[in-house]
C-alpha atoms as a PDB file:
ATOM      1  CA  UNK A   1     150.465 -14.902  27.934  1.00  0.00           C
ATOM      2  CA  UNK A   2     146.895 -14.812  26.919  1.00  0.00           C
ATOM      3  CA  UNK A   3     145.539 -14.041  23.569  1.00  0.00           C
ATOM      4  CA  UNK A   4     143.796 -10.723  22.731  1.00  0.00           C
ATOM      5  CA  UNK A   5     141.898 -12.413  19.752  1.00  0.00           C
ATOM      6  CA  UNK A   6     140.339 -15.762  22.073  1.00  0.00           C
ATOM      7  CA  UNK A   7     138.178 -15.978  25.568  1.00  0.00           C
ATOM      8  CA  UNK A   8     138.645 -18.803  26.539  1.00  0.00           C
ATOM      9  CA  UNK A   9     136.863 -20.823  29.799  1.00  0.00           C
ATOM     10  CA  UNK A  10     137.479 -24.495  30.239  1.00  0.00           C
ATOM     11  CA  UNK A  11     135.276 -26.058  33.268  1.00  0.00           C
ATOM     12  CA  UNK A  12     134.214 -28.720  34.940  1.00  0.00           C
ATOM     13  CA  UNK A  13     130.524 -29.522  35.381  1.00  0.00           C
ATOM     14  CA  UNK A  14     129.047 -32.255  37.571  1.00  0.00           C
ATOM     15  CA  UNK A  15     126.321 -33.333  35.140  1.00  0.00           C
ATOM     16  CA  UNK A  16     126.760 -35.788  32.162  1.00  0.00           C
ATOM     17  CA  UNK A  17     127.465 -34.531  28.631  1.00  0.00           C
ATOM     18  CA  UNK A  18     124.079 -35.685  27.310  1.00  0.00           C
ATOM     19  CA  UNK A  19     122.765 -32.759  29.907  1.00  0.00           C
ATOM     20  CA  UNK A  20     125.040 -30.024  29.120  1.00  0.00           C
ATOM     21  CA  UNK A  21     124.543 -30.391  25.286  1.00  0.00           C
ATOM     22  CA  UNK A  22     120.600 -30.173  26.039  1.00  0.00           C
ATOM     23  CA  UNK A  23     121.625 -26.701  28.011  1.00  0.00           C
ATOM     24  CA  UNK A  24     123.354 -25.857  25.306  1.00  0.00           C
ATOM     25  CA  UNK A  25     120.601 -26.160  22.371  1.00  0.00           C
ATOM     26  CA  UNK A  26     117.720 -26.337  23.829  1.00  0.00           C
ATOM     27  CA  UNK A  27     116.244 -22.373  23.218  1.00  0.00           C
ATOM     28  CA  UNK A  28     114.424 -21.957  26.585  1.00  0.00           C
ATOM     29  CA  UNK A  29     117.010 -23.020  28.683  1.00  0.00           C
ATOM     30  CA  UNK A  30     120.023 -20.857  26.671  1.00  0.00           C
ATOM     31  CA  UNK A  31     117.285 -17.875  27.693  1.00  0.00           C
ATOM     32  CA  UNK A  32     117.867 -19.181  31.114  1.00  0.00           C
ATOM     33  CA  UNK A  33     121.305 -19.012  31.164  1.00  0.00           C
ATOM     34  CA  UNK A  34     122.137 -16.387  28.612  1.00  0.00           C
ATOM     35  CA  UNK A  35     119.609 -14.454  26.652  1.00  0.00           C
ATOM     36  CA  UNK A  36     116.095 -14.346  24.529  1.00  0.00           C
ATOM     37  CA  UNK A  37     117.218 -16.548  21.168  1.00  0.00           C
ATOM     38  CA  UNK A  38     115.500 -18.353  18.768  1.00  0.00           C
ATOM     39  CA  UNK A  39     118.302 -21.146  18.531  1.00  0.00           C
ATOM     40  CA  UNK A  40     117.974 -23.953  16.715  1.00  0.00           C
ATOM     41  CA  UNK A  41     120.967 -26.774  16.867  1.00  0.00           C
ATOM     42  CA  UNK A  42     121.335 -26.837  12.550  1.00  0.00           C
ATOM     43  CA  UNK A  43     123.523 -26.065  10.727  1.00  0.00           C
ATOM     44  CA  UNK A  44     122.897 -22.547   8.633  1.00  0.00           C
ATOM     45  CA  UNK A  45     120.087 -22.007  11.136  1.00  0.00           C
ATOM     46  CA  UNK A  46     120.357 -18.075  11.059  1.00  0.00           C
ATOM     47  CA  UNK A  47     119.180 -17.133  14.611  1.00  0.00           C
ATOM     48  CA  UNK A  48     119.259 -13.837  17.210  1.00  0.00           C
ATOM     49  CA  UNK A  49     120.457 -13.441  20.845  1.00  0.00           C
ATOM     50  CA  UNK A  50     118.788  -9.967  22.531  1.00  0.00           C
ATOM     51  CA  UNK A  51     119.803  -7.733  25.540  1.00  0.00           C
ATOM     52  CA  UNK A  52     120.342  -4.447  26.951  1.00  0.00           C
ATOM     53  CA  UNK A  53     121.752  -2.149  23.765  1.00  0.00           C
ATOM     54  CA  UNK A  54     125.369  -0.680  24.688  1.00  0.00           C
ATOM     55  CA  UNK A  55     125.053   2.741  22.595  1.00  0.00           C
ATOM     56  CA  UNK A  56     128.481   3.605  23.376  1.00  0.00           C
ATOM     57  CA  UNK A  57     130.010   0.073  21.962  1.00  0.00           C
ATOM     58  CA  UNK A  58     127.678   0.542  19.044  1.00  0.00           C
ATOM     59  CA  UNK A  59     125.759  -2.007  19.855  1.00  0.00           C
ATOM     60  CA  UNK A  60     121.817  -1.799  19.303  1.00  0.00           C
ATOM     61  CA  UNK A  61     121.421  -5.206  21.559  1.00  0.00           C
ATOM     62  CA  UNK A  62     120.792  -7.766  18.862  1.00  0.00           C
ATOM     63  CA  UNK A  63     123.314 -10.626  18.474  1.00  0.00           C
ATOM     64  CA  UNK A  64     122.864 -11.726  14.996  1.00  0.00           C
ATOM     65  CA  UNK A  65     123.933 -15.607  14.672  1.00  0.00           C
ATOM     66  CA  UNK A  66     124.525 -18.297  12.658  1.00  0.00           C
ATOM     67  CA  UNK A  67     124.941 -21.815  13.543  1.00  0.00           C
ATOM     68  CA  UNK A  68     128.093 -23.112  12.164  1.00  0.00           C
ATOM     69  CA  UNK A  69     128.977 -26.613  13.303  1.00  0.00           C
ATOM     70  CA  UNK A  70     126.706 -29.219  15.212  1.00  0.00           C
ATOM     71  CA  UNK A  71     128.444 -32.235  16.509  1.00  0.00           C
ATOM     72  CA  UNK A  72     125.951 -33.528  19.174  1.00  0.00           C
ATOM     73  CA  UNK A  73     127.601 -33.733  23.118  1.00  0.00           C
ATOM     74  CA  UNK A  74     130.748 -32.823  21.207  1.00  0.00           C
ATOM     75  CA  UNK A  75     130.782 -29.762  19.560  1.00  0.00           C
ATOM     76  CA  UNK A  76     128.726 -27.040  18.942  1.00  0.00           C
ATOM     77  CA  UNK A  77     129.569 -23.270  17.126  1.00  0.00           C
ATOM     78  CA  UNK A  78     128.412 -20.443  16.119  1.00  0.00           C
ATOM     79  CA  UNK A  79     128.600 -17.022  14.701  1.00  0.00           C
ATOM     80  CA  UNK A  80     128.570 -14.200  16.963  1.00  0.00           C
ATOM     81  CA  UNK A  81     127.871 -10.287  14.905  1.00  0.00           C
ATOM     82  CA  UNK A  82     127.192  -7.356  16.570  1.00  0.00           C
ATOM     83  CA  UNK A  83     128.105  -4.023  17.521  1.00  0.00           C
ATOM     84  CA  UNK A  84     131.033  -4.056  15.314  1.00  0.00           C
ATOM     85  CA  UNK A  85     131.666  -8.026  16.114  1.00  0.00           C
ATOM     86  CA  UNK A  86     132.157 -10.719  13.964  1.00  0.00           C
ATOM     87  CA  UNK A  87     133.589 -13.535  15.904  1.00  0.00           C
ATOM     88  CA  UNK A  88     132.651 -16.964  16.664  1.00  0.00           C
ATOM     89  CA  UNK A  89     131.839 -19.295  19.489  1.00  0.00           C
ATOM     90  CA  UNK A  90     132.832 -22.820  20.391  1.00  0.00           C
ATOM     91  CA  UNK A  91     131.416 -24.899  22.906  1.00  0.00           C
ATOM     92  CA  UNK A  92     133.742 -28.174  23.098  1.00  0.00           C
ATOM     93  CA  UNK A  93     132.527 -31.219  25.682  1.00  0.00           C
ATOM     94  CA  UNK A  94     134.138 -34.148  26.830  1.00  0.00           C
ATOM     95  CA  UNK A  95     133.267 -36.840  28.934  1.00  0.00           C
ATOM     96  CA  UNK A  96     134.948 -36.835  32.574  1.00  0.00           C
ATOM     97  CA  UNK A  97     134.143 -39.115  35.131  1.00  0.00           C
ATOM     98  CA  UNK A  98     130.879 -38.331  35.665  1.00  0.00           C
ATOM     99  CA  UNK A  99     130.634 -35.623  34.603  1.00  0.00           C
ATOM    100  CA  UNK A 100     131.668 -33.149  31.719  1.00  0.00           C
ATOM    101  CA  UNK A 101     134.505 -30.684  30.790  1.00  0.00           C
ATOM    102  CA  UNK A 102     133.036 -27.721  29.165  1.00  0.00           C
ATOM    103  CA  UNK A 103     135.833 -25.800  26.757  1.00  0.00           C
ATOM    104  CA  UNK A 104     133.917 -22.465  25.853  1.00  0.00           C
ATOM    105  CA  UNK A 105     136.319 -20.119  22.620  1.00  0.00           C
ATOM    106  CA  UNK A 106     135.183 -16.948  21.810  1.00  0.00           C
ATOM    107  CA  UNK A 107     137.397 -16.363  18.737  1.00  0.00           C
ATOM    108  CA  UNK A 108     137.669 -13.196  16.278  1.00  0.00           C
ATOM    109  CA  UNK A 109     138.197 -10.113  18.381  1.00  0.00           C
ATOM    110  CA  UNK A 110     140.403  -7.616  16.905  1.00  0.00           C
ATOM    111  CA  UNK A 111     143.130  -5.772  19.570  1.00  0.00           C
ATOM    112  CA  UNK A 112     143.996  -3.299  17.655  1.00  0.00           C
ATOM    113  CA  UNK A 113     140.603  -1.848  17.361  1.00  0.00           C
ATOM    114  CA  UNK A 114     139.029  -0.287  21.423  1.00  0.00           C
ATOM    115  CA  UNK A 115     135.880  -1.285  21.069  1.00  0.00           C
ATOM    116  CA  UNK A 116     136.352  -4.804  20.478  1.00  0.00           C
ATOM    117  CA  UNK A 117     138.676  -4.489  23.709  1.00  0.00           C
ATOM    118  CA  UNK A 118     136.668  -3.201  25.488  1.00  0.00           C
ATOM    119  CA  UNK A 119     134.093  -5.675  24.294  1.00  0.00           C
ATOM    120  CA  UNK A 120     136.487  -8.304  25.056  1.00  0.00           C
ATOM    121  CA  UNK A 121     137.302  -7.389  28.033  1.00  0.00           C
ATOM    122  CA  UNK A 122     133.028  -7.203  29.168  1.00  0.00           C
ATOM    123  CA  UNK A 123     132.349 -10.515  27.584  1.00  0.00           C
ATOM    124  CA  UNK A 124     135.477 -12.479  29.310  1.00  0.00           C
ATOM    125  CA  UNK A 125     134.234 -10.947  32.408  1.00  0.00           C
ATOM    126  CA  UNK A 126     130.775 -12.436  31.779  1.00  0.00           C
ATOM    127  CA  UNK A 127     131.408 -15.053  30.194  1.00  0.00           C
ATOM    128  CA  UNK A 128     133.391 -16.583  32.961  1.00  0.00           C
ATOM    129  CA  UNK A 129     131.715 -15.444  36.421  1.00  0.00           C
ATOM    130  CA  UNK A 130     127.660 -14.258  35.054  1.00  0.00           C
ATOM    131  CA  UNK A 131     127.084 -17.172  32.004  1.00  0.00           C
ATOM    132  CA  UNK A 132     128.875 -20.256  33.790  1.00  0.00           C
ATOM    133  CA  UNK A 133     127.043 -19.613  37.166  1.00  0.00           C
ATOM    134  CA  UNK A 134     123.900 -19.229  35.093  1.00  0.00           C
ATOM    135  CA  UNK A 135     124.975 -22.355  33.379  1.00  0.00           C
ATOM    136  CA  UNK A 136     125.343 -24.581  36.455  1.00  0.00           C
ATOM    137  CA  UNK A 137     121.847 -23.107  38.027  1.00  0.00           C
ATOM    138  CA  UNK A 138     120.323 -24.453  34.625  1.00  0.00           C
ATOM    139  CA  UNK A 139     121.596 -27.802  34.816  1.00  0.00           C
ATOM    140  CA  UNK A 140     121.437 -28.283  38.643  1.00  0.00           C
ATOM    141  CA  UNK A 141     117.439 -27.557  38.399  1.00  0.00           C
ATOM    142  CA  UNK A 142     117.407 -28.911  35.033  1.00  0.00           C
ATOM    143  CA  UNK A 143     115.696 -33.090  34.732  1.00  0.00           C
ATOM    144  CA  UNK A 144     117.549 -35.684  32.724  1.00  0.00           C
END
């Protein structure tokens, strides 16, 4: 059974942790692999994701974020508010082999309300097919 209130997307990447943690806080690359930010990996660093605006989710196509944890090649989180969101994302890494498990938890979503399911439902889709292709493109062409 999978929970309404949690995406969640656990992968494998060929690429060391040391690697994915830089595509995961370095600003220009999350552009490449997500969207426009000014990301900073601190905690209380208040920063803003844009994109297309969904008028008929509410959203206005600002992501308004704040960095919540920073536990470098471990953990990383963050707020996630807009368009009637207020969730949270949490990027988990371990060391496999070579190369590194990638545990992504999008947390917060409220079932009872449509939009957020519906928002759900667009940002599992993305999250695991659109973001974690972009991801791998990122790190494949990506040095060190």
């Amino acid at each position: 059974m999978t929970d309404p209130t949690t995406i969640r997307v656990d992968q494998y990447l060929a690429h060391p942790p040391a690697k994915v943690w830089r595509a995961l806080t370095d600003s220009d690359l999350i552009a490449r692999w997500l969207m426009p930010n000014d990301f900073a990996p601190v905690v209380g660093h208040q920063f803003t994701f844009h994109t297309d605006p969904r008028p008929r989710q509410g959203f206005d196509g600002v992501v308004h974020c704040e960095v919540l944890a920073v536990d470098p090649q471990r953990l990383l989180r963050w707020a996630w508010r807009g368009g009637g969101l207020d969730t949270m994302v949490t990027w988990t890494l371990a060391a496999e082999g070579r190369g590194t498990r990638l545990l992504l938890e999008h947390s917060g979503f409220d079932p009872d309300d449509p939009v957020q399911r519906q928002t759900f439902t667009i940002l599992d889709g993305g999250w695991r097919s659109h973001v974690w292709r972009r991801i791998e493109q990122v790190l494949d062409a990506a040095s060190g």
